[in-house]
PDB file of N, CA and C in Angstrom:
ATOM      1  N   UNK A   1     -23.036 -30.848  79.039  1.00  0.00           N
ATOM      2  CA  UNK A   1     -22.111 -31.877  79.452  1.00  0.00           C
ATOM      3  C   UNK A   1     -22.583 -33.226  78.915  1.00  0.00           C
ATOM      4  N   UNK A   2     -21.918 -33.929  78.835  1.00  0.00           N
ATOM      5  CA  UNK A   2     -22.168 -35.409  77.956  1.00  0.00           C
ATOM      6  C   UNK A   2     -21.341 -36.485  79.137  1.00  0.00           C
ATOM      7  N   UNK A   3     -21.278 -37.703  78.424  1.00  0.00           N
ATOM      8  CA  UNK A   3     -20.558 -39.240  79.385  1.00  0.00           C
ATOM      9  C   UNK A   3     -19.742 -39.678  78.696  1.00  0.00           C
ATOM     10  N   UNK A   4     -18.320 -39.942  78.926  1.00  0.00           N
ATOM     11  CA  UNK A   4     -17.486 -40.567  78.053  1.00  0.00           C
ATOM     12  C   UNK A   4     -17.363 -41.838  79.208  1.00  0.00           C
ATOM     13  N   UNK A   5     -16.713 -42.660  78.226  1.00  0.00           N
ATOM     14  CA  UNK A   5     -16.596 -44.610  79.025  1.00  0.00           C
ATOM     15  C   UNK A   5     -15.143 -44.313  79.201  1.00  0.00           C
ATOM     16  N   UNK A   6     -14.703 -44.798  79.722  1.00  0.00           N
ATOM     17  CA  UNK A   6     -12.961 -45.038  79.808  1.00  0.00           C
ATOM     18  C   UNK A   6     -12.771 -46.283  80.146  1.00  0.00           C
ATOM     19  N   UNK A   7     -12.131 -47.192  78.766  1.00  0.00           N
ATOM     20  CA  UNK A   7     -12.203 -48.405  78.958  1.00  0.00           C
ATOM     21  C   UNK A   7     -10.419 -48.551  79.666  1.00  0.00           C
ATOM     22  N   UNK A   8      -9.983 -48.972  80.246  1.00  0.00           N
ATOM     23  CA  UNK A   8      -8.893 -49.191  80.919  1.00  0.00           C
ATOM     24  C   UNK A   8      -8.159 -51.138  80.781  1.00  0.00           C
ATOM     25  N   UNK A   9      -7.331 -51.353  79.769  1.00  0.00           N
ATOM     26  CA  UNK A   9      -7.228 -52.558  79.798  1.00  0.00           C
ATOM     27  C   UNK A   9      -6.084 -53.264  80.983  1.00  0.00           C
ATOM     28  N   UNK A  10      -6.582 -54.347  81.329  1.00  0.00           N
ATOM     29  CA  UNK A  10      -5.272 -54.772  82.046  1.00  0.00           C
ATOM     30  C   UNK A  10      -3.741 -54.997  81.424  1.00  0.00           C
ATOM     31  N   UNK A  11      -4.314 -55.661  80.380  1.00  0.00           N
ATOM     32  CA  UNK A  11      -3.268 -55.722  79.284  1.00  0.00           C
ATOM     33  C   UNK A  11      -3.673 -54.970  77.939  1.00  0.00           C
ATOM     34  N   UNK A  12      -2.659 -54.740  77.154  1.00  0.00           N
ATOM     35  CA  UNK A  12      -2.389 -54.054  76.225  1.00  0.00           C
ATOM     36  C   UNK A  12      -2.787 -54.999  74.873  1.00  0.00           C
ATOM     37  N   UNK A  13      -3.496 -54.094  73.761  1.00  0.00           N
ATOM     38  CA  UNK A  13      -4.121 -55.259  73.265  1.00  0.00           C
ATOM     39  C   UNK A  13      -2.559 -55.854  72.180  1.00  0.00           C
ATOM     40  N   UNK A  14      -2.805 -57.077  71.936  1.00  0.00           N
ATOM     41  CA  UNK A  14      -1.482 -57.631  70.573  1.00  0.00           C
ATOM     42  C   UNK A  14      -1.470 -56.549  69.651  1.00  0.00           C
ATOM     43  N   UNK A  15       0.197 -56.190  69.524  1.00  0.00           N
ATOM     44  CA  UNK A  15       0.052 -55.355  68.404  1.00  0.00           C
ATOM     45  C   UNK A  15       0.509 -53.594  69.126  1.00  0.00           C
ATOM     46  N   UNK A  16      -0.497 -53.345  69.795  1.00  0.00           N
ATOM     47  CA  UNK A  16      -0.519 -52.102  70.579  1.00  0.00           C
ATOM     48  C   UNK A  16       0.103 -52.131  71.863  1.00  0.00           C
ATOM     49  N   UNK A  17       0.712 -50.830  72.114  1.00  0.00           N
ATOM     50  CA  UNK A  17       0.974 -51.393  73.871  1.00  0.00           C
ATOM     51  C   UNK A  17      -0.290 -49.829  74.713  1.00  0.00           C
ATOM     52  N   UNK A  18      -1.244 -49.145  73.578  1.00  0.00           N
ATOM     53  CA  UNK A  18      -2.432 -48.450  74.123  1.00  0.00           C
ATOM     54  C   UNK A  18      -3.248 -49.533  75.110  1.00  0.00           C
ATOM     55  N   UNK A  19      -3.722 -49.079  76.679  1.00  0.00           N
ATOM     56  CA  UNK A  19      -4.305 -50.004  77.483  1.00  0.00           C
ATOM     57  C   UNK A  19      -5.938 -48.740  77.593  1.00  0.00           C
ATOM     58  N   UNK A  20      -5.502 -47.354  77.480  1.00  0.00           N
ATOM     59  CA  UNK A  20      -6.744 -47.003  77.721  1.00  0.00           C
ATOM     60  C   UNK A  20      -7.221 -46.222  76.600  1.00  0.00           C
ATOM     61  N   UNK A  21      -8.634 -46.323  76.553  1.00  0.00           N
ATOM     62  CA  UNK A  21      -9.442 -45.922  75.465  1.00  0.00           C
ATOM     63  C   UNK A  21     -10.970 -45.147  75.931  1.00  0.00           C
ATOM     64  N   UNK A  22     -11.027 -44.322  75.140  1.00  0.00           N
ATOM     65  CA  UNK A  22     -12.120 -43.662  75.460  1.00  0.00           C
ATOM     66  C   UNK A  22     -13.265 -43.417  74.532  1.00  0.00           C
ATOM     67  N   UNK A  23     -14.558 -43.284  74.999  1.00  0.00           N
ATOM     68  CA  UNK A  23     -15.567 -43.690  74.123  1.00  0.00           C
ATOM     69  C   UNK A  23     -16.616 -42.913  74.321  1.00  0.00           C
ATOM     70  N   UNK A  24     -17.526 -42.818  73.438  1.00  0.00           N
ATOM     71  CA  UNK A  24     -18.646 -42.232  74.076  1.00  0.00           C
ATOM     72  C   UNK A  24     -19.985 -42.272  74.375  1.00  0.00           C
ATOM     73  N   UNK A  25     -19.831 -43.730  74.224  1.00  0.00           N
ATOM     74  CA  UNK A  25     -21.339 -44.655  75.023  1.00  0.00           C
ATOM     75  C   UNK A  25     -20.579 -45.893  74.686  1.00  0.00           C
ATOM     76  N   UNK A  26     -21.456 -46.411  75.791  1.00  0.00           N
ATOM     77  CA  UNK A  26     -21.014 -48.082  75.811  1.00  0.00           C
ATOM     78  C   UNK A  26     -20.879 -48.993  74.721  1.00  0.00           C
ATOM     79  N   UNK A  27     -21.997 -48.228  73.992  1.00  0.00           N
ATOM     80  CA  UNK A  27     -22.086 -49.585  72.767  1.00  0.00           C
ATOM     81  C   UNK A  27     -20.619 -48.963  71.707  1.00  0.00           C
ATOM     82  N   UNK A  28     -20.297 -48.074  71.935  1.00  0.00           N
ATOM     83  CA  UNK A  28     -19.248 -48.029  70.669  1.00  0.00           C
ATOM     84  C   UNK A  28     -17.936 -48.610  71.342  1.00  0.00           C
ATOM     85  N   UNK A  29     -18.125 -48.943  72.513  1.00  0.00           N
ATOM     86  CA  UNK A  29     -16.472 -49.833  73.165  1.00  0.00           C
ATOM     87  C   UNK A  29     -16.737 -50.699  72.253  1.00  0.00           C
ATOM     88  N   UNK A  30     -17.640 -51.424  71.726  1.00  0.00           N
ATOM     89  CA  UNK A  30     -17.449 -52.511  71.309  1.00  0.00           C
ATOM     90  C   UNK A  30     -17.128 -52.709  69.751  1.00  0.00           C
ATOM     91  N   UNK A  31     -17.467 -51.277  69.017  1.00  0.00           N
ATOM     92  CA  UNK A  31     -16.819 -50.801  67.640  1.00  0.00           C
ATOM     93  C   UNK A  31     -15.248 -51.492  67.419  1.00  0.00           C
ATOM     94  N   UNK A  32     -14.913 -51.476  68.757  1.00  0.00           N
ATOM     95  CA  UNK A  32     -13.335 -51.100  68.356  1.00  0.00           C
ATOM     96  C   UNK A  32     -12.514 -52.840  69.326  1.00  0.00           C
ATOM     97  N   UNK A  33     -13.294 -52.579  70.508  1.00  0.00           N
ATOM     98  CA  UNK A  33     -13.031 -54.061  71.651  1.00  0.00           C
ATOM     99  C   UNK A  33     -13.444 -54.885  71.524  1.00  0.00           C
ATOM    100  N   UNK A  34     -13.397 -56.031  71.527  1.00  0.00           N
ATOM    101  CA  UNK A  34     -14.422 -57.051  71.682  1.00  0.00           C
ATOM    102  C   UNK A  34     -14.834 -57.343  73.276  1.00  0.00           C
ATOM    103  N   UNK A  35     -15.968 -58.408  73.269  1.00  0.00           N
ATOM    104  CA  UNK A  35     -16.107 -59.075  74.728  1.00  0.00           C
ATOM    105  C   UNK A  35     -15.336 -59.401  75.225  1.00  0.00           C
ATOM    106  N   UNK A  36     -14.129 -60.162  74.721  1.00  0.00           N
ATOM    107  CA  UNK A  36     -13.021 -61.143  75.643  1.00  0.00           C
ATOM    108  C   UNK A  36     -11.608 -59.880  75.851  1.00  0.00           C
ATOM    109  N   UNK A  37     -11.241 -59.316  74.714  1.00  0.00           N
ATOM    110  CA  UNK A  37     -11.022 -58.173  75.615  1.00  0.00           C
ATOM    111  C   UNK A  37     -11.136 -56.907  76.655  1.00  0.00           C
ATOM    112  N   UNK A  38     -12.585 -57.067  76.420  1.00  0.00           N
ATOM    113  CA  UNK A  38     -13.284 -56.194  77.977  1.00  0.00           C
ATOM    114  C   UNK A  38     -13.298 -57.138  79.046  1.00  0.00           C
ATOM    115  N   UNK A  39     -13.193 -58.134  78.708  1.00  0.00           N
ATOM    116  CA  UNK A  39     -13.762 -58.832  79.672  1.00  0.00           C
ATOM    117  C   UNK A  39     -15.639 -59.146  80.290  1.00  0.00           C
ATOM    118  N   UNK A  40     -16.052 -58.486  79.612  1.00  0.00           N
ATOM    119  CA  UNK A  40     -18.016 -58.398  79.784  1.00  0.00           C
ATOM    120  C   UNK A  40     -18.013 -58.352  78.303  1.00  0.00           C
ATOM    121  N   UNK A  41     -19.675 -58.768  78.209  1.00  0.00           N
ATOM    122  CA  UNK A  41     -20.654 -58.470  77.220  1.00  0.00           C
ATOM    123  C   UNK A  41     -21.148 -56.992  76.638  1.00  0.00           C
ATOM    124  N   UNK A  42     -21.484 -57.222  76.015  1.00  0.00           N
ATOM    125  CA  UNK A  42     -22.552 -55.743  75.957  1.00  0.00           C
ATOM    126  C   UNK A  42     -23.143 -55.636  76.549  1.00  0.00           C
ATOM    127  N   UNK A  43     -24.309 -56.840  76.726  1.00  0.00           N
ATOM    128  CA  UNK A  43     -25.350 -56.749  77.617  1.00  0.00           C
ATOM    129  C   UNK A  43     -24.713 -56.478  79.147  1.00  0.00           C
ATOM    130  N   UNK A  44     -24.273 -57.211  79.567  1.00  0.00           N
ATOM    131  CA  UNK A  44     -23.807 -56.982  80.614  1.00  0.00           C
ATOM    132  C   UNK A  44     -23.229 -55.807  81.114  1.00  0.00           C
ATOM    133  N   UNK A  45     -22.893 -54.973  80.147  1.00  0.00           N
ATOM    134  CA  UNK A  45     -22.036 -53.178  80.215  1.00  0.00           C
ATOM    135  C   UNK A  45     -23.363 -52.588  80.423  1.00  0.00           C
ATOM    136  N   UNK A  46     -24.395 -53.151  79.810  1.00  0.00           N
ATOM    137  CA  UNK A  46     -25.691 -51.756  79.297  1.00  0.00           C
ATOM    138  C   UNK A  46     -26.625 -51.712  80.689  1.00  0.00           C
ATOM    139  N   UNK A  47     -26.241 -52.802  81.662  1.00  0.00           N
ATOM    140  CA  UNK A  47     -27.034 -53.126  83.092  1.00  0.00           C
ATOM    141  C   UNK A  47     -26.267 -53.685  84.030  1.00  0.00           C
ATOM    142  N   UNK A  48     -25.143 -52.690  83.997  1.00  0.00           N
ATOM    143  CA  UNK A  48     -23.827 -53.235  85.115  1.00  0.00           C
ATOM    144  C   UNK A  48     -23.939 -51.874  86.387  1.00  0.00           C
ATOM    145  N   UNK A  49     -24.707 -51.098  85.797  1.00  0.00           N
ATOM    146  CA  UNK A  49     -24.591 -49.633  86.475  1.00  0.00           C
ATOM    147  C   UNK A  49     -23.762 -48.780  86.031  1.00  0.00           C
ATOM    148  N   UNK A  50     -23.299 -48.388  85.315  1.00  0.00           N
ATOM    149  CA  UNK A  50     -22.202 -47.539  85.159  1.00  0.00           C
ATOM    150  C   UNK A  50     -22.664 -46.214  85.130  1.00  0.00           C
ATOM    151  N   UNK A  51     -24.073 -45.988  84.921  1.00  0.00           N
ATOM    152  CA  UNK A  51     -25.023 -44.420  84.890  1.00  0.00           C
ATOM    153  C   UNK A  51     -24.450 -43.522  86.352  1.00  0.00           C
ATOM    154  N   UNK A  52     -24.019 -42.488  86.493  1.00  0.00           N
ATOM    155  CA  UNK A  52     -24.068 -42.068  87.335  1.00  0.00           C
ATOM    156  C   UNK A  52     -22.611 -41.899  88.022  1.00  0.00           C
ATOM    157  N   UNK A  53     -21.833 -42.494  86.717  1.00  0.00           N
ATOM    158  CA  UNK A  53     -20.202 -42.508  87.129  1.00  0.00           C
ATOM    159  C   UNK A  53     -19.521 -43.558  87.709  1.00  0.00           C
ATOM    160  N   UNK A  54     -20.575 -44.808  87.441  1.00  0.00           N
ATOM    161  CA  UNK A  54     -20.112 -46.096  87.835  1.00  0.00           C
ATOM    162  C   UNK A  54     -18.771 -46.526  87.330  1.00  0.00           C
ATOM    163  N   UNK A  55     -18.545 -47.617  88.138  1.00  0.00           N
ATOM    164  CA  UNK A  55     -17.064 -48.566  87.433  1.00  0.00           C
ATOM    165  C   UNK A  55     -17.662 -50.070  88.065  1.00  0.00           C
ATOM    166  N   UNK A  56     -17.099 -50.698  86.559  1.00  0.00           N
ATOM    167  CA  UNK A  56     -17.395 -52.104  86.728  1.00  0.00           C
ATOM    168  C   UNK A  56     -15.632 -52.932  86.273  1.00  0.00           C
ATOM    169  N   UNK A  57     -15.543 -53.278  86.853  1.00  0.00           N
ATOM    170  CA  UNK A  57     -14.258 -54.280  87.001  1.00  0.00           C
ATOM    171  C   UNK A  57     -14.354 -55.517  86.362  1.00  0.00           C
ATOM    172  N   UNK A  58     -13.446 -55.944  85.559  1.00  0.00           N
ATOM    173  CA  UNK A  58     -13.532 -57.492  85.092  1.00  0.00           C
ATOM    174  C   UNK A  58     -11.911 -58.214  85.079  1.00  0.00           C
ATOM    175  N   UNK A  59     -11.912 -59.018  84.817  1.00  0.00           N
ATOM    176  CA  UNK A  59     -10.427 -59.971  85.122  1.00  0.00           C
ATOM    177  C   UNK A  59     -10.017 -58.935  83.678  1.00  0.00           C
ATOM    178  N   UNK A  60     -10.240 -58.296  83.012  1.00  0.00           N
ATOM    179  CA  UNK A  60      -9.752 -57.706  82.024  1.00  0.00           C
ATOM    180  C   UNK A  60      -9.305 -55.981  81.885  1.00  0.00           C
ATOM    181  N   UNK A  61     -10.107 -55.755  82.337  1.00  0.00           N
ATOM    182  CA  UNK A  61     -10.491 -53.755  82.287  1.00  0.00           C
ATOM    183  C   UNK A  61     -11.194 -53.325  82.982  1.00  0.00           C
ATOM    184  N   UNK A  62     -11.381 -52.202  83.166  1.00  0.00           N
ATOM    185  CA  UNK A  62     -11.512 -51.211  84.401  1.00  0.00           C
ATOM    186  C   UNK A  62     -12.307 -50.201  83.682  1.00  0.00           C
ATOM    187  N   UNK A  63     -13.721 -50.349  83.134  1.00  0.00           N
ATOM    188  CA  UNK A  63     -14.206 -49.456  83.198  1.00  0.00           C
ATOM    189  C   UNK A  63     -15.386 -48.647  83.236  1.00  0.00           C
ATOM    190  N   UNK A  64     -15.241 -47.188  83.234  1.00  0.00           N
ATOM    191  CA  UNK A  64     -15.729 -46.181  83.851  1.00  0.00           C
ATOM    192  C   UNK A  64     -16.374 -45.421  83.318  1.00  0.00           C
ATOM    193  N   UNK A  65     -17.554 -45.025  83.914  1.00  0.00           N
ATOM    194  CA  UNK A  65     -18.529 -43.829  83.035  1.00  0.00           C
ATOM    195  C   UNK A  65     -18.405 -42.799  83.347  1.00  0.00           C
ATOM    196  N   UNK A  66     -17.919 -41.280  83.434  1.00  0.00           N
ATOM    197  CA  UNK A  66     -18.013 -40.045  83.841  1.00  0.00           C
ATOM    198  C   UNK A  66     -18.682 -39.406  83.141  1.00  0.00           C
ATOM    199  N   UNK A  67     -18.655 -37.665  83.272  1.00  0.00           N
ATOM    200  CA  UNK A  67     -19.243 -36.472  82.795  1.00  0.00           C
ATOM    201  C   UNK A  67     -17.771 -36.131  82.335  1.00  0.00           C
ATOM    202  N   UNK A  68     -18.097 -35.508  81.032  1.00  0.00           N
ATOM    203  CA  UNK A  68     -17.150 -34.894  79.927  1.00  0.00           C
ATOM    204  C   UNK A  68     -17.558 -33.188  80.098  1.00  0.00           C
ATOM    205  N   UNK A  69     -16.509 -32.184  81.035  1.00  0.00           N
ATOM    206  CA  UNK A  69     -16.793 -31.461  81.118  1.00  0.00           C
ATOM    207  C   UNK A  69     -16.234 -30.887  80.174  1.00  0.00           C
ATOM    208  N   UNK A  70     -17.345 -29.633  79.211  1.00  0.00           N
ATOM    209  CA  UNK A  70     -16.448 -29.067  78.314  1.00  0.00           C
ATOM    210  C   UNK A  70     -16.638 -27.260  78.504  1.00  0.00           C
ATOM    211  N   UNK A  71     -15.860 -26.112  78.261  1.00  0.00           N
ATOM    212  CA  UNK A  71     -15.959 -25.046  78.377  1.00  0.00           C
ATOM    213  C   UNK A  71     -16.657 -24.561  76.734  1.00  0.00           C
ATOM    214  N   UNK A  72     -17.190 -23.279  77.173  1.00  0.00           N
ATOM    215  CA  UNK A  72     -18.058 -22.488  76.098  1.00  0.00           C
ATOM    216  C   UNK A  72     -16.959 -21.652  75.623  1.00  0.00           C
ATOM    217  N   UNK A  73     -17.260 -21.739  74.256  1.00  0.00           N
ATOM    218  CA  UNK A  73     -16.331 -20.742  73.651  1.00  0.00           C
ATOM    219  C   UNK A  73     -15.933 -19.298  74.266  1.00  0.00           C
ATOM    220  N   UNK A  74     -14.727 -19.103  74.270  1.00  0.00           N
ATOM    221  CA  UNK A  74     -14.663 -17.802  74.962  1.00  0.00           C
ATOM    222  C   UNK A  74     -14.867 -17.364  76.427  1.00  0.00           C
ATOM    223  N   UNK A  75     -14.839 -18.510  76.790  1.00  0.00           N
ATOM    224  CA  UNK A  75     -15.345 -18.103  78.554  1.00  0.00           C
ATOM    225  C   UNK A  75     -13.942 -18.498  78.671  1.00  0.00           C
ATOM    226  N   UNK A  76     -13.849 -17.816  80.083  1.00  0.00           N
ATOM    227  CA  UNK A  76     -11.606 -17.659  80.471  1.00  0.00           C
ATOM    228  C   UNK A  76     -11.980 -17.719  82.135  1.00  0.00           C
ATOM    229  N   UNK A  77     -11.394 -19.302  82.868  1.00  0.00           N
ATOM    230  CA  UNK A  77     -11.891 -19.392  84.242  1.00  0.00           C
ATOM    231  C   UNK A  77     -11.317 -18.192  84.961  1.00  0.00           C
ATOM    232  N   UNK A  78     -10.229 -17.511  84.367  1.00  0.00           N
ATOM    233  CA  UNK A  78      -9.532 -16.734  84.910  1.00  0.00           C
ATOM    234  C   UNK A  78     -11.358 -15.797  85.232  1.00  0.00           C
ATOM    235  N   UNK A  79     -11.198 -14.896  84.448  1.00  0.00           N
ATOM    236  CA  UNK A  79     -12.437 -14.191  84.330  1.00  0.00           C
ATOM    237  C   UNK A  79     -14.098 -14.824  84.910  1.00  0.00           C
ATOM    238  N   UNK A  80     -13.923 -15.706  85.197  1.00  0.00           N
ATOM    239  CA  UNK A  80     -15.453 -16.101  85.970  1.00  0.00           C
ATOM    240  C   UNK A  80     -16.014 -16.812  84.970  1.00  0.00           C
ATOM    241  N   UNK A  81     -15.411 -16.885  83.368  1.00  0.00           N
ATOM    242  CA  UNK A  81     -16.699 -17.322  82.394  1.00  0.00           C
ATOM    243  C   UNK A  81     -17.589 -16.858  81.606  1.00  0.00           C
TER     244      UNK A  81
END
């Protein structure tokens, strides 16, 4: 299992009317977002808490760290897996 971010914007960025985005560590939100559209820093994302499935809120976006559950090839929940 791995952590994806789910950046959640309040608004939609110019251009796009996409508000949520998904990532797969903090530092690559910023590949694509900037600060003033997250609303935080980097720094501030990398020691906001988000470990552990946190959410940090800003006058901008909403977001969230989870677990990315993924299935093994060939396993069928029907069947147990």
């Amino acid at each position: 299992m791995g952590k994806v971010i789910h950046a959640h914007l309040t608004k939609p960025i110019e251009g796009t009317r996409q508000r949520d985005w998904y990532f797969s560590s903090i530092t690559a939100v910023y590949t694509v977002l900037t600060a003033e559209q997250v609303g935080a820093s980097l720094g501030y994302l990398l020691h906001a808490g988000l470990s552990g499935n946190g959410t940090v809120i800003t006058k901008r976006a909403i977001i969230k760290q989870s677990t990315l559950i993924s299935g093994r090839r060939g396993s069928h929940v029907a069947d147990g897996g």
